[in-house]
Protein backbone atom coordinates (compact mmCIF):
# COMPACT_ATOMS: atom_id res chain seq x y z
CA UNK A 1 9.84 0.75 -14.51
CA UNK A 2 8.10 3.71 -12.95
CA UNK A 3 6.26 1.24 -10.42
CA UNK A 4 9.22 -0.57 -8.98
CA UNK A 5 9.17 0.69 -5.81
CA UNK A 6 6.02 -0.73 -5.10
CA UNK A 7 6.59 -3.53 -2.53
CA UNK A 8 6.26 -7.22 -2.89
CA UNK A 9 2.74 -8.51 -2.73
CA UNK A 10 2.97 -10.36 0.30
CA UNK A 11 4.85 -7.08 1.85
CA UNK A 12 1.57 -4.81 0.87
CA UNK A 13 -0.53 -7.23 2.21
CA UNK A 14 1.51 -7.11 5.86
CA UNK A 15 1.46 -3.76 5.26
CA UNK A 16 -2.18 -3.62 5.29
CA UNK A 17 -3.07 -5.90 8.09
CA UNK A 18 -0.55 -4.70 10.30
CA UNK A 19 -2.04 -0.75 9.69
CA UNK A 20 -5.28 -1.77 10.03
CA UNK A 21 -4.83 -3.50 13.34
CA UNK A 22 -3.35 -0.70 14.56
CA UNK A 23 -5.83 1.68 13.54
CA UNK A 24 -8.69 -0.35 14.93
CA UNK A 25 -6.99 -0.10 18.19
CA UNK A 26 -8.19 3.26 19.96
CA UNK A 27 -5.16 5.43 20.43
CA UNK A 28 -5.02 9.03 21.20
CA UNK A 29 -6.49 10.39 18.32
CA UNK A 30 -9.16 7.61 18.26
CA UNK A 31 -10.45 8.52 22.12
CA UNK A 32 -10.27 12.12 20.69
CA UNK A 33 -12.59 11.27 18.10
CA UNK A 34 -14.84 9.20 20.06
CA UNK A 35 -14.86 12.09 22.38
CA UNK A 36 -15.55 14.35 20.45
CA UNK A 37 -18.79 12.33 18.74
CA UNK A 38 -19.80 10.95 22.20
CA UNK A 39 -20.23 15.10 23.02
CA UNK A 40 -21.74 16.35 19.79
CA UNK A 41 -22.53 13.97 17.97
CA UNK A 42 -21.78 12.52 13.86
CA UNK A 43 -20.65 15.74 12.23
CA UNK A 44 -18.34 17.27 15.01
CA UNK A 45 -16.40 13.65 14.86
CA UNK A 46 -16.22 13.82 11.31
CA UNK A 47 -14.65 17.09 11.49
CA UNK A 48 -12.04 15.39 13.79
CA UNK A 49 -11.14 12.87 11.55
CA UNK A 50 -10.37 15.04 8.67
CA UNK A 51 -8.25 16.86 10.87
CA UNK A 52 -6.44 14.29 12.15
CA UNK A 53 -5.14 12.69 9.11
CA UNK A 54 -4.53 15.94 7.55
CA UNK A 55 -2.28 16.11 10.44
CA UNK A 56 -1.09 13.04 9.96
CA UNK A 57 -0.24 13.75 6.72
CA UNK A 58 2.28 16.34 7.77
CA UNK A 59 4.22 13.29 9.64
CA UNK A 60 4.41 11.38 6.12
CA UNK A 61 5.99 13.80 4.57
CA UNK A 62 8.47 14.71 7.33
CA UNK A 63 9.42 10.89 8.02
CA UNK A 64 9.79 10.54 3.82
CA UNK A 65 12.12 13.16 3.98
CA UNK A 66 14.13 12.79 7.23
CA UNK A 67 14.29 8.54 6.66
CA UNK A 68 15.62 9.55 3.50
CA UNK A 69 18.47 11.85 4.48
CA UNK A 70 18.98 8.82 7.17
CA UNK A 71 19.64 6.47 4.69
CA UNK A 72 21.68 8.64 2.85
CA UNK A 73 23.99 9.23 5.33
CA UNK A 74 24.44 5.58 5.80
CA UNK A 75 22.56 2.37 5.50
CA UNK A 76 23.72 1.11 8.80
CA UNK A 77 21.40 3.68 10.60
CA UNK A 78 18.81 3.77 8.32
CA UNK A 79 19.08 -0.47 9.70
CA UNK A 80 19.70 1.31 13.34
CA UNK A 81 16.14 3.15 13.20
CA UNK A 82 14.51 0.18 11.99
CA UNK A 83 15.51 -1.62 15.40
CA UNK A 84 14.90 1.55 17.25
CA UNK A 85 11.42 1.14 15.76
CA UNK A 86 10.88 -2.15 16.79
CA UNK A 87 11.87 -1.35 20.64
CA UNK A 88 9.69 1.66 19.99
CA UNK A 89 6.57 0.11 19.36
CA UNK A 90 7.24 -3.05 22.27
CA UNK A 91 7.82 0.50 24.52
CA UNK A 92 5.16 2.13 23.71
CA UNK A 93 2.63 -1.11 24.21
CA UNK A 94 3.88 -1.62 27.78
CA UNK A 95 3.21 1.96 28.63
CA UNK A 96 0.35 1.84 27.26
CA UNK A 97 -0.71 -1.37 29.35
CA UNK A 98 0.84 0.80 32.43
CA UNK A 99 -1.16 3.68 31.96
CA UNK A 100 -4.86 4.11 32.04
CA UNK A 101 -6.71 5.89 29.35
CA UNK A 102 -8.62 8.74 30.13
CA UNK A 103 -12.82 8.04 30.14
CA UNK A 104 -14.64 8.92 27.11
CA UNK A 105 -17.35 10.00 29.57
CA UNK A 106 -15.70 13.16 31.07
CA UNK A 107 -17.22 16.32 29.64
CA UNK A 108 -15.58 18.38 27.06
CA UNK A 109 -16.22 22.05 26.21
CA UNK A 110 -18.60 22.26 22.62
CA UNK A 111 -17.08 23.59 19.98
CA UNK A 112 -17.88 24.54 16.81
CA UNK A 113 -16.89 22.50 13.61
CA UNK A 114 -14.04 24.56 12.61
CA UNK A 115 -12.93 24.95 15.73
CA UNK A 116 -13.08 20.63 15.97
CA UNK A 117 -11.12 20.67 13.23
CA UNK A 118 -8.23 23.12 14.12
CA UNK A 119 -7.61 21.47 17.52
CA UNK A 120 -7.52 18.40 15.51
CA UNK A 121 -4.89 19.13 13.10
CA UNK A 122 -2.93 20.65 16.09
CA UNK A 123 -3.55 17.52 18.34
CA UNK A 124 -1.91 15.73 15.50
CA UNK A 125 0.78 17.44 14.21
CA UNK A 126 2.13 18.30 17.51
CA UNK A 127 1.91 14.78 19.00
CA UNK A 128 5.57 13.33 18.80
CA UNK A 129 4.35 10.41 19.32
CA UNK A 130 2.71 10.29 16.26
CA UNK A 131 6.10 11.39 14.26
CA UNK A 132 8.02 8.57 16.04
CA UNK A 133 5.73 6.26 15.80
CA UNK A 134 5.41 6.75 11.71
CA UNK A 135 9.60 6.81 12.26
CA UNK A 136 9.10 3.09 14.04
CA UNK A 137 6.09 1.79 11.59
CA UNK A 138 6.71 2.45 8.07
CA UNK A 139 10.47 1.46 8.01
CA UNK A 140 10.01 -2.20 9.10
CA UNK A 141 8.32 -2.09 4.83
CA UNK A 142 11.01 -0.44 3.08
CA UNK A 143 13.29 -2.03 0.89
CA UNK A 144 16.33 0.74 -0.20
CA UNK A 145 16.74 -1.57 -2.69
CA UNK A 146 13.61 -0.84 -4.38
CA UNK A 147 13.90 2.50 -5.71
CA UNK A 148 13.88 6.45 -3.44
CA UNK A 149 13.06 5.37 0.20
CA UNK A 150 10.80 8.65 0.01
CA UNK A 151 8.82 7.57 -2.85
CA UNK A 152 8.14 4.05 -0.60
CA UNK A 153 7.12 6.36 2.40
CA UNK A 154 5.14 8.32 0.63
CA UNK A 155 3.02 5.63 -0.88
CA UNK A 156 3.38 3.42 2.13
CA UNK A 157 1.95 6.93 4.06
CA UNK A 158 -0.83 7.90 1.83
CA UNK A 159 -2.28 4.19 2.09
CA UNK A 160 -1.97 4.29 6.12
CA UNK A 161 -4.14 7.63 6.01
CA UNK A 162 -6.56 6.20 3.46
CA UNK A 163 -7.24 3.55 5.65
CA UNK A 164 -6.99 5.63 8.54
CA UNK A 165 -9.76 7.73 7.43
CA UNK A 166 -11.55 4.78 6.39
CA UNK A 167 -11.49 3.27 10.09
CA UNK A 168 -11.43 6.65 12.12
CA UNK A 169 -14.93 7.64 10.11
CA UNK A 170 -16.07 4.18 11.49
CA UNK A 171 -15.25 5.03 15.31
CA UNK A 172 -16.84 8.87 14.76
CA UNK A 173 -20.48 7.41 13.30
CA UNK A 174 -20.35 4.19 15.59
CA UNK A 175 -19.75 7.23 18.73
CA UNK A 176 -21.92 9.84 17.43
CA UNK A 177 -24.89 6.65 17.53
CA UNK A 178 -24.11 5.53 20.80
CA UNK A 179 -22.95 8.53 22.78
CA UNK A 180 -25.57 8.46 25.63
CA UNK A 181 -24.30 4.40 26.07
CA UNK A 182 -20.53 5.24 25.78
CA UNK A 183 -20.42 7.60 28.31
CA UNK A 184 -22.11 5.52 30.73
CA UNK A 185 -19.67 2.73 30.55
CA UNK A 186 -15.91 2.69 31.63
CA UNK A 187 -15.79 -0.57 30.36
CA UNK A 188 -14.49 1.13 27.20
CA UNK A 189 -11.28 2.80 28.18
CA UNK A 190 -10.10 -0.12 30.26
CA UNK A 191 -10.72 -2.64 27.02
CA UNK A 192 -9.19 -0.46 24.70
CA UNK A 193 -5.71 -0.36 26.92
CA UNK A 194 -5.08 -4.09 27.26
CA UNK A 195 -5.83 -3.96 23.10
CA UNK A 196 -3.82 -1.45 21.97
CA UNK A 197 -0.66 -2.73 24.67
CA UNK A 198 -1.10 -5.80 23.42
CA UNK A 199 -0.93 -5.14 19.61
CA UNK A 200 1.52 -2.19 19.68
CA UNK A 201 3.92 -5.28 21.77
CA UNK A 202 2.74 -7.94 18.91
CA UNK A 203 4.12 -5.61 16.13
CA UNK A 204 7.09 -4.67 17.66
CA UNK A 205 8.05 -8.66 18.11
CA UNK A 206 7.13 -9.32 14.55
CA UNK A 207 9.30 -6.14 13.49
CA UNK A 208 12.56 -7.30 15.29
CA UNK A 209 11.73 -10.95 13.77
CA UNK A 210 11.03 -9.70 10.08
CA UNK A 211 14.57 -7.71 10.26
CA UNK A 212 15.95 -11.03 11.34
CA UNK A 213 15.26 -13.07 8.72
CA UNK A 214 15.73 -10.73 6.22
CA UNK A 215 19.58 -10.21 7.17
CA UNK A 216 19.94 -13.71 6.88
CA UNK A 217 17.93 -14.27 3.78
C-alpha cells in the first residue's frame, strides 16, 4: 500500500505530543523569535518564523537522507544513533539547566523584514544543534520495517515544522503584544531554562525506555 509507512496510531500520537512539548519549550530559535517581536513588534516575528522553519526544513531533508545511508550501511548503527539520540537529548537538557539563557530584554539592532528573515534562515540552518537534535528526535519514531526510512523522516519532518510554525506564530503574536512587559521581566529567561532542561531530560528517558521495550517486544 502506498501509505504503509505511516506509523502506528499510538506512535503518531507520541509523535505529536512529544513535538509539541518540545516546541512549546523556548529554545534558541524561540528566544530569537520572541526577540525579535519583543523589538519590532508582530510582523518582524512573523518574518522570523518563516525563516526558521524554512531552515529547519533544510535539516529534514539532510537527516532523511544521511539516517538513510545510516541504515543502509547497517541496522546496528542506524540502532547506535537511536541511543546516541537518547543521551543526546538527556545532554542537551542538563546543559541547558547549566546554562542561563540570554534576556529577551537586551536590545537588538532593527532590521528590516527581509533582512529578519535572512538571519533567520541562517540562524537555523547553521545551528548544529538543530541538525543533531532532528538526528536524536525523529529516529526514536522510525520503524525500518515500515517502508524507506526517508519517506518516514520526511513525513515525520514536515509534521514537526507544521506544528512548529503553528506554535512559533503563537510565541511571535503573544511577544509582539506584550513586548514593553517582556522586556521588563527576567522572570522569563530563568522559567524557560528549568522547562526546556527538564523536558529535553524527560524525552531522552522515555527514548532510551521506548528502545527498550521494543527490543524485547
Amino acid at each position: 500500500m502506498i501509505f504503509d509507512f505511516l506509523p502506528p496510531t499510538e506512535t503518531l500520537l507520541l509523535f505529536l505530543g512529544s513535538a509539541l512539548a518540545l516546541l512549546l519549550t523556548p529554545g534558541p530559535a524561540v528566544l530569537y523569535i520572541i526577540t525579535r517581536s519583543v523589538d519590532q513588534g508582530r510582523p518582524a516575528g512573523l518574518a522570523s518564523v518563516i525563516g526558521v522553519e524554512l531552515g529547519n526544513l533544510v535539516h529534514v531533508l539532510a537527516a532523511a537522507a544521511g539516517l538513510s545511508a545510516i541504515l543502509l550501511s547497517s541496522a546496528l548503527a542506524f540502532d547506535v544513533v537511536k541511543y546516541l539520540g537518547a543521551a543526546y537529548l538527556i545532554y542537551l537538557g542538563i546543559r541547558t539547566l547549566l546554562t542561563p539563557i540570554a534576556d529577551v530584554s537586551a536590545p537588538v539592532e532593527r532590521k528590516p523584514l527581509g533582512k529578519i528573515f535572512q538571519q533567520a534562515v541562517v540562524v537555523a540552518v547553521l545551528n548544529p544543534k538543530t541538525a543533531l537534535f532532528f538526528f536524536a528526535f525523529l529516529p526514536q519514531f522510525i520503524d525500518p520495517a515500515r517502508g524507506p526510512v526517508g519517506t518516514q523522516i520526511l513525513f515525520l519532518g514536515a509534521l514537526f515544522v507544521l506544528l512548529g510554525t503553528l506554535t512559533d506564530g503563537s510565541y511571535a503574536l503573544a511577544a509582539g503584544t506584550a513586548g514593553a512587559w517582556l522586556r521588563g521581566n527576567p522572570w522569563f529567561s530563568r522559567f524557560q531554562r528549568y522547562v526546556a532542561g527538564t523536558i529535553y531530560i524527560g524525552l531522552g528517558i522515555t527514548a532510551a525506555l521506548a528502545s527498550n521495550t521494543a527490543r524485547q517486544d
